[in-house]
Protein backbone atom coordinates (compact mmCIF):
# COMPACT_ATOMS: atom_id res chain seq x y z
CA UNK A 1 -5.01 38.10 23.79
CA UNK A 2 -1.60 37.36 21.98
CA UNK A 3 -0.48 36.14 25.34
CA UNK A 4 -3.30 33.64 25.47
CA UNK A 5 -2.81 32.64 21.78
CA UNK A 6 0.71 31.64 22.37
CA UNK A 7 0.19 30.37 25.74
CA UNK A 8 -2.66 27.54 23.98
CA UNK A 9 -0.66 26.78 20.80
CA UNK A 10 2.28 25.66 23.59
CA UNK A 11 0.11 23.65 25.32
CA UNK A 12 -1.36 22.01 21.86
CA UNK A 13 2.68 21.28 20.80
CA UNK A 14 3.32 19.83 24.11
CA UNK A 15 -0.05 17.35 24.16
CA UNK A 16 0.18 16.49 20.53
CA UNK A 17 4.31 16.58 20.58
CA UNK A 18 4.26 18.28 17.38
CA UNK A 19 7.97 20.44 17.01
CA UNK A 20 8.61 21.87 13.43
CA UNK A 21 12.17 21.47 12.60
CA UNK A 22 13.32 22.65 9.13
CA UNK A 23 14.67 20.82 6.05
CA UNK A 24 17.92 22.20 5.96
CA UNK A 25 18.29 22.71 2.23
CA UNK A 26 21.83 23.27 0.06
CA UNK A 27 20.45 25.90 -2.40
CA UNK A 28 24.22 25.18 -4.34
CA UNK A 29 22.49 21.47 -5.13
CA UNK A 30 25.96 20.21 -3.91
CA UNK A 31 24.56 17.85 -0.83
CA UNK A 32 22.70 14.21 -1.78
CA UNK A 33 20.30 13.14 0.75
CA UNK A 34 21.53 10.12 2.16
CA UNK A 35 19.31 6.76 2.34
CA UNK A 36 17.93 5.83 6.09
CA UNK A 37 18.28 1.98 5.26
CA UNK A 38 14.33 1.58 6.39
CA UNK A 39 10.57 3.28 6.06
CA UNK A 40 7.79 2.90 8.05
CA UNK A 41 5.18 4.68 4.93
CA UNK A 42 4.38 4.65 1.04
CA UNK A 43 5.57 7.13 -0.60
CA UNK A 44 4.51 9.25 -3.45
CA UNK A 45 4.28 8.36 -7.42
CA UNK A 46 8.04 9.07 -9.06
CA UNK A 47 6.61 7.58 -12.09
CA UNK A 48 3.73 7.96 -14.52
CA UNK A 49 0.76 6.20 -12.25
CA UNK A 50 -0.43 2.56 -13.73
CA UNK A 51 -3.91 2.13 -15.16
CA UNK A 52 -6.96 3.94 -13.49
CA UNK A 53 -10.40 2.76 -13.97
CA UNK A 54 -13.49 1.04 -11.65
CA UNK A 55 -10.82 -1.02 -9.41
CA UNK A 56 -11.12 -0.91 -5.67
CA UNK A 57 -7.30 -2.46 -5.19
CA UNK A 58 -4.61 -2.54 -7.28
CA UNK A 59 -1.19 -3.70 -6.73
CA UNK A 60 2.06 -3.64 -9.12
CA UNK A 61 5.74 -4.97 -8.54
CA UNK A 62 7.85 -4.08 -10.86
CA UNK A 63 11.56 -6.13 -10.33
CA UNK A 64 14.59 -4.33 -12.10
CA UNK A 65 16.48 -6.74 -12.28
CA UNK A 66 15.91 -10.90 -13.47
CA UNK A 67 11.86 -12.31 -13.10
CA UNK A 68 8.56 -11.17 -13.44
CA UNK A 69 6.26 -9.05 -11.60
CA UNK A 70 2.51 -9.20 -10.70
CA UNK A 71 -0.60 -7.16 -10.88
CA UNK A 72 -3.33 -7.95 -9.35
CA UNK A 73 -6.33 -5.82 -9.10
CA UNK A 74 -9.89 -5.66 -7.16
CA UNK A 75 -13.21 -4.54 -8.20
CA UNK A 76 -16.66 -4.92 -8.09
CA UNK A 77 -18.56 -5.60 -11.40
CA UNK A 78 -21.87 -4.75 -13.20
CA UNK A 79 -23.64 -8.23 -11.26
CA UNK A 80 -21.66 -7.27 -7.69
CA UNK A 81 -19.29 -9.65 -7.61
CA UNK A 82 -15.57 -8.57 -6.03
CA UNK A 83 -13.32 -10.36 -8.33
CA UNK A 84 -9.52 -10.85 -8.25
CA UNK A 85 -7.66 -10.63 -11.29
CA UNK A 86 -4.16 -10.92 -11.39
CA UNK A 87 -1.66 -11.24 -14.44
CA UNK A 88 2.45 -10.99 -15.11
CA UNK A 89 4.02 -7.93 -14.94
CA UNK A 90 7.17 -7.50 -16.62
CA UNK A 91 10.83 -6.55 -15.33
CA UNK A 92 11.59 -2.57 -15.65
CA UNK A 93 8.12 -1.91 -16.55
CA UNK A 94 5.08 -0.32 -15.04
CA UNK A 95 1.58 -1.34 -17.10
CA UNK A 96 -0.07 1.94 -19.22
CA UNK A 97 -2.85 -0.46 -20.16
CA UNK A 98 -5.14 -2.60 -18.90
CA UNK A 99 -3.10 -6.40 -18.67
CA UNK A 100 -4.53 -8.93 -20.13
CA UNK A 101 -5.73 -11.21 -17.48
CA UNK A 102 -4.31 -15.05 -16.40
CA UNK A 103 -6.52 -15.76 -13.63
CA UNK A 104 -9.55 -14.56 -11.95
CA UNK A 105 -11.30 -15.47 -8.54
CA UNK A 106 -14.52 -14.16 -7.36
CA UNK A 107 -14.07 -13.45 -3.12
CA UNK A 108 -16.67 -12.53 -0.45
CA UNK A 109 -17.92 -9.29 0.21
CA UNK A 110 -16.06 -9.52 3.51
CA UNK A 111 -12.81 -10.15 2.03
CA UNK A 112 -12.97 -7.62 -0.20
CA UNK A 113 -14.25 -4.85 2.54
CA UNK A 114 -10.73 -5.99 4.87
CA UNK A 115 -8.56 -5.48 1.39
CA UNK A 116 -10.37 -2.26 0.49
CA UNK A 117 -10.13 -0.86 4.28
CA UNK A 118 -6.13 -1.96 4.10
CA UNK A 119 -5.21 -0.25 0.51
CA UNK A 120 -7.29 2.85 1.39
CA UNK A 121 -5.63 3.47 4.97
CA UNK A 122 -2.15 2.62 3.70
CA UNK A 123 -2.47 4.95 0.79
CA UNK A 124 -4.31 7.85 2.93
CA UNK A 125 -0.63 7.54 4.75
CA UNK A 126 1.27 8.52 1.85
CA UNK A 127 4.39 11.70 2.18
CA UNK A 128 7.22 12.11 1.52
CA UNK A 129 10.42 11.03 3.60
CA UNK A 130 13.23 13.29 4.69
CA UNK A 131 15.65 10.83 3.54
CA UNK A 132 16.49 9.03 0.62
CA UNK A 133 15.13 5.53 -0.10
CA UNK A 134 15.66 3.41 -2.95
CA UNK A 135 18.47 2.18 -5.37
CA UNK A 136 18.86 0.23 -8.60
CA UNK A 137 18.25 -3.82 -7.46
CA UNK A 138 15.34 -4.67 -6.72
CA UNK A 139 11.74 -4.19 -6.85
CA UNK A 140 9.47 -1.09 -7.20
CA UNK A 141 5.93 -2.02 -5.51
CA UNK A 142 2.88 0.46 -6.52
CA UNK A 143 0.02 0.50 -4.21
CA UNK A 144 -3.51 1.99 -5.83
CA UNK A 145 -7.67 2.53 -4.67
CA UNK A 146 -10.14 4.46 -5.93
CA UNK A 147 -12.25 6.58 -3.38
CA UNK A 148 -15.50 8.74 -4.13
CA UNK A 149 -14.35 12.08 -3.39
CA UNK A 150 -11.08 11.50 -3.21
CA UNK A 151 -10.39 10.46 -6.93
CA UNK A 152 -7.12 7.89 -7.39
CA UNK A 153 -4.93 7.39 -5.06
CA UNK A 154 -1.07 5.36 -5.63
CA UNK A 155 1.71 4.98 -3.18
CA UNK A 156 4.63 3.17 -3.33
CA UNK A 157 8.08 1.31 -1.71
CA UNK A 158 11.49 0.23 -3.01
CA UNK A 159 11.93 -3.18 -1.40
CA UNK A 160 10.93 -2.42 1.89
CA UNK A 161 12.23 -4.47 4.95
CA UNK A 162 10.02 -7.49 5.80
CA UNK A 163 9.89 -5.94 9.19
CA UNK A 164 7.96 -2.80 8.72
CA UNK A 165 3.99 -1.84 7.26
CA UNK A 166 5.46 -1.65 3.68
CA UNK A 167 6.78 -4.87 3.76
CA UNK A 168 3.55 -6.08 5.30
CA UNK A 169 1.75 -4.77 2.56
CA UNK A 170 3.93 -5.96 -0.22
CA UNK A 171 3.73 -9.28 1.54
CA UNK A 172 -0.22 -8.77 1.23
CA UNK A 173 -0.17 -8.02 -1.97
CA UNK A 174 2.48 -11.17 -3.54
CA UNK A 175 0.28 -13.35 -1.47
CA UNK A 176 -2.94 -12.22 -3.05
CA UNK A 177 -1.22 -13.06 -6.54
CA UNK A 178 -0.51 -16.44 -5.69
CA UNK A 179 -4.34 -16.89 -4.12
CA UNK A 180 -5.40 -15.28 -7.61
CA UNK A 181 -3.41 -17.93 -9.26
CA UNK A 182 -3.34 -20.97 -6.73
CA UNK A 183 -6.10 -20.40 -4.51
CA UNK A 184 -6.44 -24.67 -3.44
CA UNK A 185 -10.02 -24.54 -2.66
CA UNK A 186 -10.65 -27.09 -0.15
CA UNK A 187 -14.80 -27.25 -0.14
CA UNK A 188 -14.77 -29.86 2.98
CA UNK A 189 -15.98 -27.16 5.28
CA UNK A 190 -19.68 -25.69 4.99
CA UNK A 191 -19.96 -22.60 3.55
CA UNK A 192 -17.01 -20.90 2.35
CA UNK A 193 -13.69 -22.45 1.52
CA UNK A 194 -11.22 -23.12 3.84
CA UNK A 195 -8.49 -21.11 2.39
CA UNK A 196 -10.80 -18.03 1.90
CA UNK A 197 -11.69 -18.18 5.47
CA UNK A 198 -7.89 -18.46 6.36
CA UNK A 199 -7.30 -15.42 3.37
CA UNK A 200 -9.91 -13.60 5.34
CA UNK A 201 -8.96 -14.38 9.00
CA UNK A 202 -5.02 -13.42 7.49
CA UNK A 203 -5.70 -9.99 5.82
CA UNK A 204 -8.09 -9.20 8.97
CA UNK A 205 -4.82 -9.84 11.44
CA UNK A 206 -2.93 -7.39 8.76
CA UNK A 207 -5.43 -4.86 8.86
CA UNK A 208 -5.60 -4.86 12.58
CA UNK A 209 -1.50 -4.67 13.13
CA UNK A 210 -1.77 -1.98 10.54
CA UNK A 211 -4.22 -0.08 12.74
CA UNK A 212 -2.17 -0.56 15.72
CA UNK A 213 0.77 0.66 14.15
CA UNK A 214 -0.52 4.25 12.89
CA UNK A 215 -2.36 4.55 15.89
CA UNK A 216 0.61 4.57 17.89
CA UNK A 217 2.73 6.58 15.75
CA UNK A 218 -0.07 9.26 16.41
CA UNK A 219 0.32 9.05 19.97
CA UNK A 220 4.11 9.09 19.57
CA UNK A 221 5.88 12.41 20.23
């Protein structure tokens, strides 16, 4: 029976290429854990978490250094509607309160399912990284949802690379700010807007490379 126990927990490491190696650890606290230069995930809350209440997104970037930051946040409201609100955030400073807000947009259902599905998934990726990451120029961004069940969830990324999911989701979030803000509704086309359908059609394409990405990183050895 032991023989057949070992035998099938082999063959799971070998299909699912799962190998345990250790965190070698310097119990004198002598050793600092290098940076990698790069991350591929969010990682966990460092800091107290920014306001929770009925959002479905929320986004924070917090610069260190000169400018200001955003936050923009999603829910749905008493009548249904999915508005976006967004307003400043300042430099060196993570919100404890509701911001006041400076602009507000109401979006489709659709739109706000493809943000939702996006914060959610990102989030639900959250750990911690076995090397260090961060430094002391430039921006903090803090990722948040709600889920029933699940309660809050926040992750977040010290100016990631353009080139990898953290920067795509940073680059999701500064561009829903400036929608928030600037959203140039062109109402030549039937229906909805023009630049909601290309919001849409843009944060569907996100979603979907996303997707693609974590799904291969679970069939990765």
């Amino acid at each position: 029976m032991r023989t057949l126990l070992w035998m099938a927990c082999m063959l799971l490491s070998i299909v699912f290429g799962a190998t345990f190696e250790p965190f070698e650890v310097d119990v004198t606290q002598q050793r600092i854990i290098r940076g990698s230069g790069s991350i591929d995930h969010l990682e966990p809350l460092r800091h107290p978490a920014p306001p929770e209440y009925s959002y479905l997104v929320q986004f924070v970037s917090t610069p260190t250094t000169s400018g200001e930051g955003h936050y923009v946040v999603l829910l749905r409201d008493s009548a249904g509607r999915y508005l976006l609100r967004t307003a400043t955030n300042e430099r060196w400073t993570l919100p404890s309160r509701i911001p006041a807000t400076e602009a507000e947009l109401e979006i489709p259902e659709s739109l706000a399912a493809i943000l939702y599905q996006i914060w959610a998934n990102a989030i639900l990726e959250v750990r911690y990284d076995r090397t260090g990451y961060g430094g002391m120029d430039g921006t903090l961004y803090t990722f948040s949802t709600f889920v029933r069940g699940l309660g809050f969830l926040h992750g977040c990324v010290w100016s990631p690379d353009e080139d990898t999911p953290p920067g795509w989701l940073v680059a999701g979030g500064e561009r829903l700010a400036r929608f928030t803000r600037f959203p140039a509704r062109d109402t030549a086309a039937p229906g909805l807007p023009v630049e909601f359908k290309r919001l849409e059609s843009d944060m569907a394409a996100l979603r979907e490379r996303l997707f693609d990405h974590w799904a291969e990183k679970r069939q990765s050895p």
